[in-house]
Structure formats: structure tokens, C-alpha cells
Protein backbone atom coordinates (compact mmCIF):
# COMPACT_ATOMS: atom_id res chain seq x y z
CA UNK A 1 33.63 -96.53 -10.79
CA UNK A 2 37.03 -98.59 -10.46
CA UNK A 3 35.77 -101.83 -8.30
CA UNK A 4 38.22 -104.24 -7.15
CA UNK A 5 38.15 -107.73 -8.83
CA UNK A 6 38.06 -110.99 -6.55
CA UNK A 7 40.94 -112.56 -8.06
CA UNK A 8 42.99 -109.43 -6.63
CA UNK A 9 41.85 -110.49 -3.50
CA UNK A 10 43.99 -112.08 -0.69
CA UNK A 11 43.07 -116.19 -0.18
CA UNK A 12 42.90 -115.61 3.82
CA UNK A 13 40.15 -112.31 3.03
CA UNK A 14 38.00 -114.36 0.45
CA UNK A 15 37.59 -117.65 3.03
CA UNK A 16 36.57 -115.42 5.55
CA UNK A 17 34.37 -113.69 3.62
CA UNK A 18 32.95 -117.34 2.61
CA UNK A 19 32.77 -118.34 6.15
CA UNK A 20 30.75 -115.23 7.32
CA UNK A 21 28.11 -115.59 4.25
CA UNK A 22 27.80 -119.07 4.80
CA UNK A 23 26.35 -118.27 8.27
CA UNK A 24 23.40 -116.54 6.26
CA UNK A 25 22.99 -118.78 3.64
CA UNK A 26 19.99 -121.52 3.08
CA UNK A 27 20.32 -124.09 0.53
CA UNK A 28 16.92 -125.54 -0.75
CA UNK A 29 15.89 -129.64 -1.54
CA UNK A 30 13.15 -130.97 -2.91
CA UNK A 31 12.14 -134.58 -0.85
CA UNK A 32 10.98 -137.67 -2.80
CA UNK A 33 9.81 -140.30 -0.21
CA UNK A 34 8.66 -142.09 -2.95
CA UNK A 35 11.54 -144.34 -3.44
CA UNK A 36 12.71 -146.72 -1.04
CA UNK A 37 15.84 -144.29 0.64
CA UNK A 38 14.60 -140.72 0.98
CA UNK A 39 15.88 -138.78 -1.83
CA UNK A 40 16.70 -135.19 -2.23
CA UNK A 41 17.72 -132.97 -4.90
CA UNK A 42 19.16 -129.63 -5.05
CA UNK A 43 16.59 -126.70 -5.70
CA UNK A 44 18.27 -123.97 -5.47
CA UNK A 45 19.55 -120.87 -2.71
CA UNK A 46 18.51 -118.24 -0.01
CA UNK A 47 19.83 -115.45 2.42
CA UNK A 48 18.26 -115.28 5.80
CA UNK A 49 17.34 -111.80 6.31
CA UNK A 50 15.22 -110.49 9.70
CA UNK A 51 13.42 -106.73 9.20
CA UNK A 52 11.15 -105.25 11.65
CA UNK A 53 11.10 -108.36 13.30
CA UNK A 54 10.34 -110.93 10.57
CA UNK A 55 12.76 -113.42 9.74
CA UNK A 56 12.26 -114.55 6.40
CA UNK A 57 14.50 -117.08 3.46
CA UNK A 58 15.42 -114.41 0.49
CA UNK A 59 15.81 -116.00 -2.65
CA UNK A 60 15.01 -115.35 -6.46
CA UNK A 61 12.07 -116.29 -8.08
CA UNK A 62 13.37 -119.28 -10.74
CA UNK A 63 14.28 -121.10 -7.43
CA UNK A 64 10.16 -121.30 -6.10
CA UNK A 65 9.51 -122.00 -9.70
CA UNK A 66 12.03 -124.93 -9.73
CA UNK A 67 10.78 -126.07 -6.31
CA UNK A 68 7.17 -126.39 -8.26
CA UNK A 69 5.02 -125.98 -5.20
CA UNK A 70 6.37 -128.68 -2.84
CA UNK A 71 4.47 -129.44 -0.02
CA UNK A 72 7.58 -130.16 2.07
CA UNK A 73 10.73 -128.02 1.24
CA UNK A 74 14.23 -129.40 2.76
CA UNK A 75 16.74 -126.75 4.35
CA UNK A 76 20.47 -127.03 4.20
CA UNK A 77 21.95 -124.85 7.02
CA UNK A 78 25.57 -124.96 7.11
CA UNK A 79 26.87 -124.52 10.32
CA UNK A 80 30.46 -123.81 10.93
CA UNK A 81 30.25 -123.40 14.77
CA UNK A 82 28.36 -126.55 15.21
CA UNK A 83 28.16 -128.77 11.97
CA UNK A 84 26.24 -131.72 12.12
CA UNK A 85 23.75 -133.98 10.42
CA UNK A 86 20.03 -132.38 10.08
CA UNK A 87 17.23 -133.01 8.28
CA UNK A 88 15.31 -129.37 8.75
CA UNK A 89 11.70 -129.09 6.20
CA UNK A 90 9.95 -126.07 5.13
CA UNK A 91 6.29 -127.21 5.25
CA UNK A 92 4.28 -124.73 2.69
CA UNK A 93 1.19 -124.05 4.67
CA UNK A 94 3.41 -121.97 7.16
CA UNK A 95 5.22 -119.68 4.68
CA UNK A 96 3.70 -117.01 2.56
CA UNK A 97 5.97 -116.07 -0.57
CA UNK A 98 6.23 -112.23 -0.59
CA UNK A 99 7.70 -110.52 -3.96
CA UNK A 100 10.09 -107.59 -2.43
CA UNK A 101 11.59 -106.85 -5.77
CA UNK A 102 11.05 -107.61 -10.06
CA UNK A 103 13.60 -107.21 -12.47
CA UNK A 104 12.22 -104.30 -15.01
CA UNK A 105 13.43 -106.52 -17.72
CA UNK A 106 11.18 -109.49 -17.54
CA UNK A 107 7.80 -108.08 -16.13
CA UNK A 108 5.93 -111.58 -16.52
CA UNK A 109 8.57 -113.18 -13.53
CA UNK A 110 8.84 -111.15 -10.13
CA UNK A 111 12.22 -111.15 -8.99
CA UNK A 112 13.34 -111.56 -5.62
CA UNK A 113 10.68 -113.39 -3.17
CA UNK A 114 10.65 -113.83 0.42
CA UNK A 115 9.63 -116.84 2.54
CA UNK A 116 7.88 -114.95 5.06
CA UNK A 117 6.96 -117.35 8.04
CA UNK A 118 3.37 -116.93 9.51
């Protein structure tokens, strides 16, 4: 199957394809309060995705891992309609990971889990 390479692609096409996955896109922090400043450090990416009436944070499994089982998990939600300064956490005891998907490859990792909120 021929596919069409991004490069090919018209600038004004690929920034509004940016813009409309950026609406569905959740970037993850881990928080260390430890420190005088609050610091935070990048942990990795998820979709938002809603079925049957659950929303839920798709992402792949080497970002939990990364995240190592923080208590408190930062959001970034980019917001092009109204951007502005937010400090949004993911508190662990109201999320249940749910494994949707494995890659057949590497059957000790699943692949794709969901942040399902309770």
C-alpha cells in the first residue's frame, strides 16, 4: 500500500493537523515538593479518549513505568482556545490503570494502558 509521506505534505495541512491533536493530547509530570520551588519533570504522553461513557488518559506502558507509581501525577493540557497557566494533578487513588492492548513482541510489558477514572 502506497501511503503518503509527511514531508509531501502542505505546511498549512500539517499545523492544522497539530492544532486538532493537540486538543486531545495530555502531557504527564512527575512533582517533587521536596525542594524549595516545586519541581516537575517530564514523564511522558497520553490521548484522551471517552468510550461508552468513560473518559480515560491513553498512553503506553514505559510512560506508567517511568512515572514509578507517583502518588500525585501532573497534567499538561494544552489549550489553544483558552491557554493559560494550570497546575492540574492526577492523584493515584482515583485512577485504575486498565491494559487495552500488549505488543505480541514483548509479552512480559503490556502495551497500551488506560487511566480509567473511578
Amino acid at each position: 500500500m502506497d501511503g503518503v509521506r509527511f514531508g509531501d505534505l502542505p505546511p498549512s495541512l500539517c499545523e492544522d493537523i497539530g492544532k486538532h491533536v493537540s486538543d486531545y493530547t495530555v502531557g504527564f509530570v512527575t512533582i517533587d515538593e521536596e525542594s524549595r520551588d516545586v519541581d516537575a519533570s517530564v514523564g511522558g504522553s497520553g490521548t484522551l479518549v471517552r468510550a461508552n461513557n468513560h473518559h480515560a488518559i491513553l498512553t503506553a506502558a514505559h510512560v506508567l513505568e517511568r512515572l514509578g507509581g507517583q502518588q500525585e501525577v501532573g497534567l499538561i493540557i494544552a489549550g489553544r482556545y483558552d491557554p493559560r497557566i494550570h497546575r492540574y494533578v492526577l492523584q493515584a487513588e482515583t485512577v485504575t490503570p486498565l491494559t487495552v492492548a500488549y505488543e505480541r513482541r514483548r509479552r512480559t510489558r503490556p502495551g497500551h494502558p488506560v487511566f480509567v477514572r473511578q
